[in-house]
N, C-alpha and C. Protein backbone atom coordinates (compact mmCIF):
# COMPACT_ATOMS: atom_id res chain seq x y z
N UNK A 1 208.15 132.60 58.50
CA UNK A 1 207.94 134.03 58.58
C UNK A 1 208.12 134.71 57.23
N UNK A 2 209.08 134.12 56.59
CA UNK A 2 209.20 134.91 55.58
C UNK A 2 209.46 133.80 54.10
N UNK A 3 208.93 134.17 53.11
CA UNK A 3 208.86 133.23 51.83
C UNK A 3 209.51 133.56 50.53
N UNK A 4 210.02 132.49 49.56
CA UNK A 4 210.00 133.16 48.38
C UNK A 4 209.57 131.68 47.94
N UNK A 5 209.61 131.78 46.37
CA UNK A 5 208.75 131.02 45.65
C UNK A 5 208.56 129.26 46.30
N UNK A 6 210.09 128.81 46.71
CA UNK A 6 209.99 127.51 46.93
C UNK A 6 210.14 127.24 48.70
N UNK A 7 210.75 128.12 49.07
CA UNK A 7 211.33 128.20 50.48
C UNK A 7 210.50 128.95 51.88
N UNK A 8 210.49 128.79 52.97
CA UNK A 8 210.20 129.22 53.75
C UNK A 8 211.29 129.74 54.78
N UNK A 9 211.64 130.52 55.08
CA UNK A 9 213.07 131.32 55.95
C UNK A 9 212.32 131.36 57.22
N UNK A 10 212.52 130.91 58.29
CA UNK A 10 212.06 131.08 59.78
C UNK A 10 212.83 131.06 60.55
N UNK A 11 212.48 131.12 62.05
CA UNK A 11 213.38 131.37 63.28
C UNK A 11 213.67 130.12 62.80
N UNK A 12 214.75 130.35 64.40
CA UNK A 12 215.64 128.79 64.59
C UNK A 12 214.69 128.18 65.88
N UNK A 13 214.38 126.91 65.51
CA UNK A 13 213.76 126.22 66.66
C UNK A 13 214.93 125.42 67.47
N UNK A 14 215.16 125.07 69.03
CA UNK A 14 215.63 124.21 68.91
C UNK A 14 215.96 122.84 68.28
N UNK A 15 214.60 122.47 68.34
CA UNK A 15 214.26 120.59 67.68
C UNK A 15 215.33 121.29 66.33
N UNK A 16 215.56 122.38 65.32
CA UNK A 16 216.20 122.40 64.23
C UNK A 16 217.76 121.68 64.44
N UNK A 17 218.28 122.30 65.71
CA UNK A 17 219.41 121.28 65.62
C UNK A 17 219.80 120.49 65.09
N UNK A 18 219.47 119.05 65.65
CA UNK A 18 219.63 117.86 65.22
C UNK A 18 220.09 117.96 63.72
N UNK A 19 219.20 118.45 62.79
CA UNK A 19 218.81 118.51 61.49
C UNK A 19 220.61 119.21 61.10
N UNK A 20 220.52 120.78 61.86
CA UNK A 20 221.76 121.50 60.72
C UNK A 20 223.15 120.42 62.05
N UNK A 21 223.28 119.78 62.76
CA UNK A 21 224.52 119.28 63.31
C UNK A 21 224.52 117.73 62.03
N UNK A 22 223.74 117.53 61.71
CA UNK A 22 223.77 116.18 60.64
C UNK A 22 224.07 116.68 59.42
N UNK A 23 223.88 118.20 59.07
CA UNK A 23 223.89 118.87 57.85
C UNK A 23 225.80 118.97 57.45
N UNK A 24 226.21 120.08 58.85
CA UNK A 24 227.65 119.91 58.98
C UNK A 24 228.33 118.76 59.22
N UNK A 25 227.79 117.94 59.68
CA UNK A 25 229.11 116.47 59.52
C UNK A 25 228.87 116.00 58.42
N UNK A 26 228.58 116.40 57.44
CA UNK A 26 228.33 115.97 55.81
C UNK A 26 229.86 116.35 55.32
N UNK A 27 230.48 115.46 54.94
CA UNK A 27 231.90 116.16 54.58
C UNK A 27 231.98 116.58 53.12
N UNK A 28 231.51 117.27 52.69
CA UNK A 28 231.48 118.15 51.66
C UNK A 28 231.14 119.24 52.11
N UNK A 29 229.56 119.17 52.98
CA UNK A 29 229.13 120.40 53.24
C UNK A 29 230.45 121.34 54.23
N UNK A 30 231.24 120.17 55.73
CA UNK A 30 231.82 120.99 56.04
C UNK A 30 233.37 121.66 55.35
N UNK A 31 233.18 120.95 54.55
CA UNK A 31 234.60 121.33 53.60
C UNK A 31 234.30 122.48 53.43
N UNK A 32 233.09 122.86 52.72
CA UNK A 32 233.01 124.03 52.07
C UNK A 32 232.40 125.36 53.00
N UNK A 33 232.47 124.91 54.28
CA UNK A 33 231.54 125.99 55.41
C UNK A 33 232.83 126.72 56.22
N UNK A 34 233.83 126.33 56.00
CA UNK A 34 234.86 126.55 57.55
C UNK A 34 236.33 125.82 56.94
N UNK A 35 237.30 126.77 57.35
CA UNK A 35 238.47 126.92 56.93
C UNK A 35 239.03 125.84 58.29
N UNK A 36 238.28 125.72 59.25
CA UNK A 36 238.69 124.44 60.38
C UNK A 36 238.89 123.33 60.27
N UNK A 37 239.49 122.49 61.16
CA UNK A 37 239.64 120.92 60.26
C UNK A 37 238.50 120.22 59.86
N UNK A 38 238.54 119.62 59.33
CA UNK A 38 237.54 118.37 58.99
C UNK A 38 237.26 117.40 60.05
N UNK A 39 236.18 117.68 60.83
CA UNK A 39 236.02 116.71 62.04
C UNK A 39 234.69 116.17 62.14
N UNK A 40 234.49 115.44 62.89
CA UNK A 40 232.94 115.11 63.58
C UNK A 40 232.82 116.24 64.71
N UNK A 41 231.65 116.90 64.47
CA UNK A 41 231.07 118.07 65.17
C UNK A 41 230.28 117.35 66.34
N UNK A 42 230.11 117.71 67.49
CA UNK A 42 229.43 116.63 68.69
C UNK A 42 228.51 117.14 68.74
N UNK A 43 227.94 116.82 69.51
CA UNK A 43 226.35 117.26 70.50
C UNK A 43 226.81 118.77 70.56
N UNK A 44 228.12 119.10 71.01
CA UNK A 44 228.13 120.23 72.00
C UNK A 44 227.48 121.48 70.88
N UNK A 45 227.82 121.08 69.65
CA UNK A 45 228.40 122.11 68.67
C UNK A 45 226.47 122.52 68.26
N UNK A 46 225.44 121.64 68.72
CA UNK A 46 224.04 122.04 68.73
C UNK A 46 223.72 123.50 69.33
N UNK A 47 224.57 123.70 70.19
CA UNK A 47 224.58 125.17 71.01
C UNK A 47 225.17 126.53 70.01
N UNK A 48 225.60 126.30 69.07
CA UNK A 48 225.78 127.19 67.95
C UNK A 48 224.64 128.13 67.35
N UNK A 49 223.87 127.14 67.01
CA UNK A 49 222.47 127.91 65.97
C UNK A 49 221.84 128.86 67.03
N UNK A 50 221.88 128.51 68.03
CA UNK A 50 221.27 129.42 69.33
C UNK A 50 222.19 130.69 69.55
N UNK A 51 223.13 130.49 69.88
CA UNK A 51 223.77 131.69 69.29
C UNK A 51 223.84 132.49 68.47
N UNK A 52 223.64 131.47 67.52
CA UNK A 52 223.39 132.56 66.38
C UNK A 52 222.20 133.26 66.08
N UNK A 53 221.02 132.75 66.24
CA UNK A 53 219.49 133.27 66.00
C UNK A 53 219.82 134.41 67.21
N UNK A 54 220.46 134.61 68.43
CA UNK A 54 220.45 135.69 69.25
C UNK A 54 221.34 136.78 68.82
N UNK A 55 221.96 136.42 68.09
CA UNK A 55 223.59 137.55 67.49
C UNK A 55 222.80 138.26 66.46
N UNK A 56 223.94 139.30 66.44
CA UNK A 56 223.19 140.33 65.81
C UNK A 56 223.22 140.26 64.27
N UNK A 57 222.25 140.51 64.13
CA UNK A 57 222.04 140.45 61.94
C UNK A 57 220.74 139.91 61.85
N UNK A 58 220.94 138.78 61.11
CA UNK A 58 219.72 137.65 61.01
C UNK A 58 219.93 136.03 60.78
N UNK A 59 219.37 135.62 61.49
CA UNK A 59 220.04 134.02 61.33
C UNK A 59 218.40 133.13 60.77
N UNK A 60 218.12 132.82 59.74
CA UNK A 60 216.97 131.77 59.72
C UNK A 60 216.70 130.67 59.02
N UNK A 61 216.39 129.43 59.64
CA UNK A 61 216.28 128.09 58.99
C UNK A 61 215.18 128.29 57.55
N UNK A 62 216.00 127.68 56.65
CA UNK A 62 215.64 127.28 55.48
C UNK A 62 214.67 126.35 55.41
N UNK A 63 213.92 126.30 54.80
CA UNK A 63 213.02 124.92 54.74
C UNK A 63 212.14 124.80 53.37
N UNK A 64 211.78 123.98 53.19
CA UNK A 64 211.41 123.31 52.21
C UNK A 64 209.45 123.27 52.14
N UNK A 65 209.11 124.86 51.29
CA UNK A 65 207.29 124.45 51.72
C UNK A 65 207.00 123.18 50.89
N UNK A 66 207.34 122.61 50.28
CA UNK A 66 206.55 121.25 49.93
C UNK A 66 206.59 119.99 50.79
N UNK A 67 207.86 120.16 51.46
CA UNK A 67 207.81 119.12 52.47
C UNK A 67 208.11 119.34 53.60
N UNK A 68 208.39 120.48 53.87
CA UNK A 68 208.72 121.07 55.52
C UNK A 68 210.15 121.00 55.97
N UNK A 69 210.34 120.17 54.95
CA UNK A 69 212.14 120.06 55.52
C UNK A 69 213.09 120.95 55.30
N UNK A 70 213.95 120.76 56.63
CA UNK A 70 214.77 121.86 56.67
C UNK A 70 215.98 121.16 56.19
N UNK A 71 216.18 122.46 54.95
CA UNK A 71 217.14 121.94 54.31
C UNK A 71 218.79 122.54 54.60
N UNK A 72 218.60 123.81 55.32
CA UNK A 72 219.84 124.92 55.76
C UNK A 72 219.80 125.80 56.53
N UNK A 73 220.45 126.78 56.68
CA UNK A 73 220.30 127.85 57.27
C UNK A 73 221.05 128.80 56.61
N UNK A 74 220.77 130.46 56.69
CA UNK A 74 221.26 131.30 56.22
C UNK A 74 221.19 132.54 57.61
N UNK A 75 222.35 133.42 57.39
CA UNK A 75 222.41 134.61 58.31
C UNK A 75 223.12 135.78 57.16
N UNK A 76 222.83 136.77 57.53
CA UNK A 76 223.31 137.64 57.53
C UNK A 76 224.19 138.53 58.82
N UNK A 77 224.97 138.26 59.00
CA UNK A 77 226.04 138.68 60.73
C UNK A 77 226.39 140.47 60.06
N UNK A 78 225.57 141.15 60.96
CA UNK A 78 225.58 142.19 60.82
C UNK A 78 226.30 143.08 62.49
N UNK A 79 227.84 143.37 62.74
CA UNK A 79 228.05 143.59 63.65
C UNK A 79 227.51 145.20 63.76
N UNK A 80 227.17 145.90 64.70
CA UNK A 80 227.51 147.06 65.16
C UNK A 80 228.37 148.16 64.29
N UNK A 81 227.95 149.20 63.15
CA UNK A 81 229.49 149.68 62.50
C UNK A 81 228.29 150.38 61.42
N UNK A 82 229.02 151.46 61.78
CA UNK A 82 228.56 152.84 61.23
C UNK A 82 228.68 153.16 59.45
N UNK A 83 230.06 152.02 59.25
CA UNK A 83 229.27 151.10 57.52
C UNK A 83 228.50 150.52 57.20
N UNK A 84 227.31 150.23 57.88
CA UNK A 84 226.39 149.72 57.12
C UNK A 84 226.47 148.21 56.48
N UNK A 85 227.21 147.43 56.99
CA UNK A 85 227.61 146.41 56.02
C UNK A 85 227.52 144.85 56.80
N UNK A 86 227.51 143.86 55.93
CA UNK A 86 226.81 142.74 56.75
C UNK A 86 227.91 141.56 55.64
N UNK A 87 228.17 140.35 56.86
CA UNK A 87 228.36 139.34 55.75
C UNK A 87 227.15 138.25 56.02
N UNK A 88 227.07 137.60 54.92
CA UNK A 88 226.30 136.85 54.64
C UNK A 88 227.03 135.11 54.51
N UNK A 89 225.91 133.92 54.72
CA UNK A 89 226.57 132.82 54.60
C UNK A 89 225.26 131.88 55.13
N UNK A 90 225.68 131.04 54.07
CA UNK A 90 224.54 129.93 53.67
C UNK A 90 225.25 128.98 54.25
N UNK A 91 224.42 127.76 54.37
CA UNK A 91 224.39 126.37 54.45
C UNK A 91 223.42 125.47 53.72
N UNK A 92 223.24 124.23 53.15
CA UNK A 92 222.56 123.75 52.82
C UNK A 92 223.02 122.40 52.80
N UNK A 93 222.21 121.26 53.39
CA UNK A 93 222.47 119.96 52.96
C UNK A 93 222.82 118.96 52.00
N UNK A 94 223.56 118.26 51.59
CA UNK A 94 223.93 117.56 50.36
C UNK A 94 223.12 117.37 49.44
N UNK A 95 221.82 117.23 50.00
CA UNK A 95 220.53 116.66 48.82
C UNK A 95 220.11 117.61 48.29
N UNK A 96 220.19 118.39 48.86
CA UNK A 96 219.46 120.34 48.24
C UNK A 96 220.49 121.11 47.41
N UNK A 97 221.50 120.60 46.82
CA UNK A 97 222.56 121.58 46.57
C UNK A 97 222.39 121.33 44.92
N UNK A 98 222.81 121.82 44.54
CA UNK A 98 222.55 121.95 42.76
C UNK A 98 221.21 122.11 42.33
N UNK A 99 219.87 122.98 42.95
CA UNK A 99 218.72 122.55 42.52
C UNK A 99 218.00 124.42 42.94
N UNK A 100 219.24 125.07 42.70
CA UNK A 100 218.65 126.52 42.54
C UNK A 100 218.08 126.96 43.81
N UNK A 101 218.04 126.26 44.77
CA UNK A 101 217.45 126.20 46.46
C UNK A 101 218.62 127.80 46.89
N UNK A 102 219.91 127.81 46.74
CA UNK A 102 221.25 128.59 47.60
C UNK A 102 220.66 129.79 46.52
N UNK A 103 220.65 130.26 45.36
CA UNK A 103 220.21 131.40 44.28
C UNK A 103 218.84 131.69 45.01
N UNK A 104 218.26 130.92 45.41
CA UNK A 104 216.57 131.96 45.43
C UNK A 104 216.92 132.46 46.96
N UNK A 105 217.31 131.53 47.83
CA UNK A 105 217.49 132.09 49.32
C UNK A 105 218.64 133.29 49.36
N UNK A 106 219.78 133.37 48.71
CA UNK A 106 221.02 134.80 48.52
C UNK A 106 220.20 135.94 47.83
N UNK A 107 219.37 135.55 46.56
CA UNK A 107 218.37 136.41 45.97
C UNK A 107 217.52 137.10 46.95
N UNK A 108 216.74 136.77 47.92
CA UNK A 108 216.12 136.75 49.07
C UNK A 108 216.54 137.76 49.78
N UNK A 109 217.91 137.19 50.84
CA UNK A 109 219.19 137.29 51.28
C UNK A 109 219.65 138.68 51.27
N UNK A 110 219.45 139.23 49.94
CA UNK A 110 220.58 140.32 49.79
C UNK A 110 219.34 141.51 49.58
N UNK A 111 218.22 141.05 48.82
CA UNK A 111 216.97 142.25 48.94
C UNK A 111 216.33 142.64 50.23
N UNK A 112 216.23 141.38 50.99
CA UNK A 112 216.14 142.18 52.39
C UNK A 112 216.83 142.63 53.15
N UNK A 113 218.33 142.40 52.79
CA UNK A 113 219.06 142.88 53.90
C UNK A 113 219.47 144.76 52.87
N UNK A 114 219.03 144.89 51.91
CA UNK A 114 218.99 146.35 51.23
C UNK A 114 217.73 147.00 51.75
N UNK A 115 217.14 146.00 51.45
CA UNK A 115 215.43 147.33 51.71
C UNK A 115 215.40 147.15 53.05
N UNK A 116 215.34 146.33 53.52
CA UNK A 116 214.66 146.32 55.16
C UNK A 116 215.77 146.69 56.35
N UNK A 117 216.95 145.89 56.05
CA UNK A 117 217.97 146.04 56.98
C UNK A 117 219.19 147.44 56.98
N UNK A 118 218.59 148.03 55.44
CA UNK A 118 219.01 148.95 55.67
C UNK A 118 220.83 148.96 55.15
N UNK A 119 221.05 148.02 54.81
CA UNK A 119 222.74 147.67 54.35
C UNK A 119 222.98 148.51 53.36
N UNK A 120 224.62 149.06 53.16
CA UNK A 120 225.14 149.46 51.72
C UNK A 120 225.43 148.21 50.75
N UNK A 121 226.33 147.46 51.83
CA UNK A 121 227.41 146.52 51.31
C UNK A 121 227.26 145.19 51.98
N UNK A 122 227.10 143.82 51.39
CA UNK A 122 227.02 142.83 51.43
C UNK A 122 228.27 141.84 51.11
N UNK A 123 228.76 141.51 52.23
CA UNK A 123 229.88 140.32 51.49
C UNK A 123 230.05 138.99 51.82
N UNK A 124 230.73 138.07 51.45
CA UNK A 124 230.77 136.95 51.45
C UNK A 124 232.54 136.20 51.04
N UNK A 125 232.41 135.07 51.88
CA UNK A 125 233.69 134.63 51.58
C UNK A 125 233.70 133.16 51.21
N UNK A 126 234.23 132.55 50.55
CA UNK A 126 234.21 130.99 50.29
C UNK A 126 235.94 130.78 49.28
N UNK A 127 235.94 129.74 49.97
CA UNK A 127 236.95 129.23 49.20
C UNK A 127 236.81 128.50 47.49
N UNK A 128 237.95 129.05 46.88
CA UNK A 128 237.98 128.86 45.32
C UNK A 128 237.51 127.44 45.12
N UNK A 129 237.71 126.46 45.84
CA UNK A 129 237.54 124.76 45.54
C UNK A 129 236.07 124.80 45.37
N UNK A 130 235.45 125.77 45.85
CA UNK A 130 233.70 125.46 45.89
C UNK A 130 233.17 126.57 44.55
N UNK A 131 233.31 125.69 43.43
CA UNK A 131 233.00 126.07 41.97
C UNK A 131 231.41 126.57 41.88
N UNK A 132 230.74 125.53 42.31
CA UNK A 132 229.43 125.93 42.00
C UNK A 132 228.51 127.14 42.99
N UNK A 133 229.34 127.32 44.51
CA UNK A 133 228.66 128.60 45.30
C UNK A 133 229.64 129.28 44.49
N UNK A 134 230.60 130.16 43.79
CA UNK A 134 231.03 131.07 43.59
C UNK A 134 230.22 131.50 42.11
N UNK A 135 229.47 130.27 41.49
CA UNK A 135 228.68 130.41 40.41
C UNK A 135 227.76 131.23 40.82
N UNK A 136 227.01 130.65 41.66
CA UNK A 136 226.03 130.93 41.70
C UNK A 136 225.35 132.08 42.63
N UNK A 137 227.08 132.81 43.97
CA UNK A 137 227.44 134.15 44.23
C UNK A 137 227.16 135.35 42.94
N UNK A 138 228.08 134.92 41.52
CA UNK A 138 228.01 135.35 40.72
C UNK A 138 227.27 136.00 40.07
N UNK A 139 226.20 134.79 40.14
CA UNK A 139 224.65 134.54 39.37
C UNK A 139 223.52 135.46 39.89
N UNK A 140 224.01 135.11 41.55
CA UNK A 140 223.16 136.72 42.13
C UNK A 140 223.37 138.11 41.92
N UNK A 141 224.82 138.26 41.54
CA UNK A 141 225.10 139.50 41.21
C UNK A 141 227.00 139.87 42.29
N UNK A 142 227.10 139.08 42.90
CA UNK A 142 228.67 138.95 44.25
C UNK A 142 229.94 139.46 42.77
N UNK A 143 230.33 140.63 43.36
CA UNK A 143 231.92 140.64 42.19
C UNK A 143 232.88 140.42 43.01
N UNK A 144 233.47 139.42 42.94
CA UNK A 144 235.43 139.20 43.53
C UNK A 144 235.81 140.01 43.67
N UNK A 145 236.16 140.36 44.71
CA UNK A 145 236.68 141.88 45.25
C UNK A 145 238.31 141.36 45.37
N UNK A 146 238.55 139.99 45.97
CA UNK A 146 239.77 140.00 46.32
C UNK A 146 239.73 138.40 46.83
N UNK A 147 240.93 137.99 47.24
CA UNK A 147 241.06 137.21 47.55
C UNK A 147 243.12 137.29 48.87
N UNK A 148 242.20 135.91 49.78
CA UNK A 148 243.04 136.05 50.62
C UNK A 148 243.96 134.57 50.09
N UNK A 149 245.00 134.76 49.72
CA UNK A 149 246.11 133.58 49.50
C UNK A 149 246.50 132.67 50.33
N UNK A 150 246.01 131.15 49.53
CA UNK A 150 246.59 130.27 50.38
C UNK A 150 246.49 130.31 51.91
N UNK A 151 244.65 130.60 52.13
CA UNK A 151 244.33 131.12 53.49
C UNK A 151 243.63 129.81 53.93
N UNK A 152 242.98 128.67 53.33
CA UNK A 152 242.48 127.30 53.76
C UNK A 152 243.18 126.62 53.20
N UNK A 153 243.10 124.74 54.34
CA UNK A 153 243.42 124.25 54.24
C UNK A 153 242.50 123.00 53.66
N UNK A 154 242.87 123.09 52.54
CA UNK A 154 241.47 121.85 52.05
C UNK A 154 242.15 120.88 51.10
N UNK A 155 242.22 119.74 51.89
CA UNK A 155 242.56 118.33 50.85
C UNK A 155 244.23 118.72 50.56
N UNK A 156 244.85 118.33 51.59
CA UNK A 156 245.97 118.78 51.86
C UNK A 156 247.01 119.35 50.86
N UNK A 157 246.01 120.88 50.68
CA UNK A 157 246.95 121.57 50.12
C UNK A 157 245.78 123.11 50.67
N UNK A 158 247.15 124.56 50.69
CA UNK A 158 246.51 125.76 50.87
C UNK A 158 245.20 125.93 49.60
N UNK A 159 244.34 126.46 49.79
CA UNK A 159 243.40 127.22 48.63
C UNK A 159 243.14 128.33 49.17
N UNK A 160 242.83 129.35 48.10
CA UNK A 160 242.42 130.78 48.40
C UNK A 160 241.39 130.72 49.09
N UNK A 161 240.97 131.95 49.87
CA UNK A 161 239.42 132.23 50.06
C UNK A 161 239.39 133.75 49.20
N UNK A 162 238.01 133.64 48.71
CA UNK A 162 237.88 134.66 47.67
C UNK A 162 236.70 135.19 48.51
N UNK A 163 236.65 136.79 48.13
CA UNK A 163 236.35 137.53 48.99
C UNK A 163 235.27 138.25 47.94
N UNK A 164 234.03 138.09 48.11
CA UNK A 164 233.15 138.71 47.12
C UNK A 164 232.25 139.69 47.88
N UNK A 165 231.67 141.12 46.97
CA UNK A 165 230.52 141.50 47.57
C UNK A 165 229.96 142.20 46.88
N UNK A 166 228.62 142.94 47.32
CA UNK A 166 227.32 143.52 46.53
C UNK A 166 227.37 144.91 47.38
N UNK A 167 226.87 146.00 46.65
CA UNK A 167 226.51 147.37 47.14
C UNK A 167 225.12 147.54 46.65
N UNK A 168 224.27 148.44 47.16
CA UNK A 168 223.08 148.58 47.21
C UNK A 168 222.99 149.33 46.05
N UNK A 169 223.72 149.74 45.33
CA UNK A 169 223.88 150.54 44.21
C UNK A 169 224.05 150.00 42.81
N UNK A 170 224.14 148.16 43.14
CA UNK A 170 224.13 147.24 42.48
C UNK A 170 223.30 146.18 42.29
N UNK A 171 222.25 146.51 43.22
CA UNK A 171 220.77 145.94 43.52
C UNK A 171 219.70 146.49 42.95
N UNK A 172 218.70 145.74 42.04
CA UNK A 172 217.22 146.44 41.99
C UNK A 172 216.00 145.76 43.31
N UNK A 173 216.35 146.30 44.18
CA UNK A 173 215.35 146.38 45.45
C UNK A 173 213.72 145.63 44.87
N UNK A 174 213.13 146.00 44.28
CA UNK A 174 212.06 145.69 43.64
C UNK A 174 211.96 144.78 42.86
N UNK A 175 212.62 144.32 42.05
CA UNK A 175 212.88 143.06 41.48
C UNK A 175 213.75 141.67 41.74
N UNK A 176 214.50 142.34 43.24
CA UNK A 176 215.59 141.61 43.38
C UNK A 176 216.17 140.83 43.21
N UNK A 177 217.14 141.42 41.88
CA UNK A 177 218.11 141.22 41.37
C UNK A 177 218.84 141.89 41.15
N UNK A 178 220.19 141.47 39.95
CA UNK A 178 221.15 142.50 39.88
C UNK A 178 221.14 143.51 39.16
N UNK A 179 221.33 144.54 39.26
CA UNK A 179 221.27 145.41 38.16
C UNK A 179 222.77 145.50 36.89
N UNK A 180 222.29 145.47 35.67
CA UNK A 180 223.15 145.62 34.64
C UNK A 180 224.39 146.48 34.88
N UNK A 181 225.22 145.38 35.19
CA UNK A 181 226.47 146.56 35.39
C UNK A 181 227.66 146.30 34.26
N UNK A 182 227.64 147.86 33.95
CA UNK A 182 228.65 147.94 32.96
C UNK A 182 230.14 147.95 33.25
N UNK A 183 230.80 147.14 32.52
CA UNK A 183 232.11 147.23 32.54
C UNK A 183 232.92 148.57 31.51
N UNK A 184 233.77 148.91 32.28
CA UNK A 184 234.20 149.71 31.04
C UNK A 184 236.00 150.36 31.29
């Protein structure tokens, strides 16, 4: 349904299942998705993405136009609330990760959820251990707003979750990207 240069963003099919329940038992990927233990996710946990494509915001499989493959999923969970404001949160499979795939889909991500969806404020949360999404949060334009202490449990010890986000006042809608923001 919807494109940018390398990617195709669409509903969630069922048959997608299979694909994002093999994505999360990747133990890196779930390290870095969920402050929950580290487990094998079952069959049951296929009933998720369905939920989610029905919940409110936007939920849509990632895929790959050169080869069709679905490589993730992304939502924007936009509850009900007279702020205007949405969080956002990616997934992507082990093989797709370092290859600028998570930057063009958040790039994407955050211009439609300004122009179309109508948002002020965009945020996002990930834990400090995951170096290269907080890069590349960054890279889209996400400022560290805050962080919650010693709030996950990863590789048996607490790590922060850092708490980032974007205002529409920090977006060029039309180019989407970030706009030059001055420090001062």
């Amino acid at each position: 349904m919807f494109e940018t240069e390398r990617l195709i963003l669409r509903a969630f099919r069922p048959s997608d299942a299979d694909v994002l329940l093999s994505q999360v038992n990747e133990l890196e990927t779930q390290a870095h998705i969920t402050p929950d233990p580290v487990v094998p996710r079952t069959q049951t946990w296929k009933e998720k993405p369905q939920a989610w494509a029905e919940g409110p915001g936007l939920f849509v499989i990632i895929e790959s136009k050169e080869t069709r493959e679905v490589m993730g999923s992304f939502s924007l969970i936009a509850p009900p609330s007279k702020n205007r404001e949405a969080t956002v949160a990616i997934t992507l499979g082990q093989k797709f990760v370092g290859k600028g795939h998570g930057t063009e889909v958040m790039k994407w991500g955050v211009t439609y959820g300004f122009k179309e969806l109508g948002f002020h404020r965009i945020q996002l949360f990930v834990n400090e251990t995951n170096e290269r999404a907080v890069a590349a949060y960054k890279k889209v334009g996400f400022i560290e707003e805050g962080r919650m202490r010693k709030s996950w449990w990863k590789g048996g010890r607490f790590v922060d979750t850092i708490v980032m986000g974007i205002l529409e006042d920090e977006w060029d809608i039309e180019r989407g990207e970030p706009l030059a923001v001055t420090k001062g």
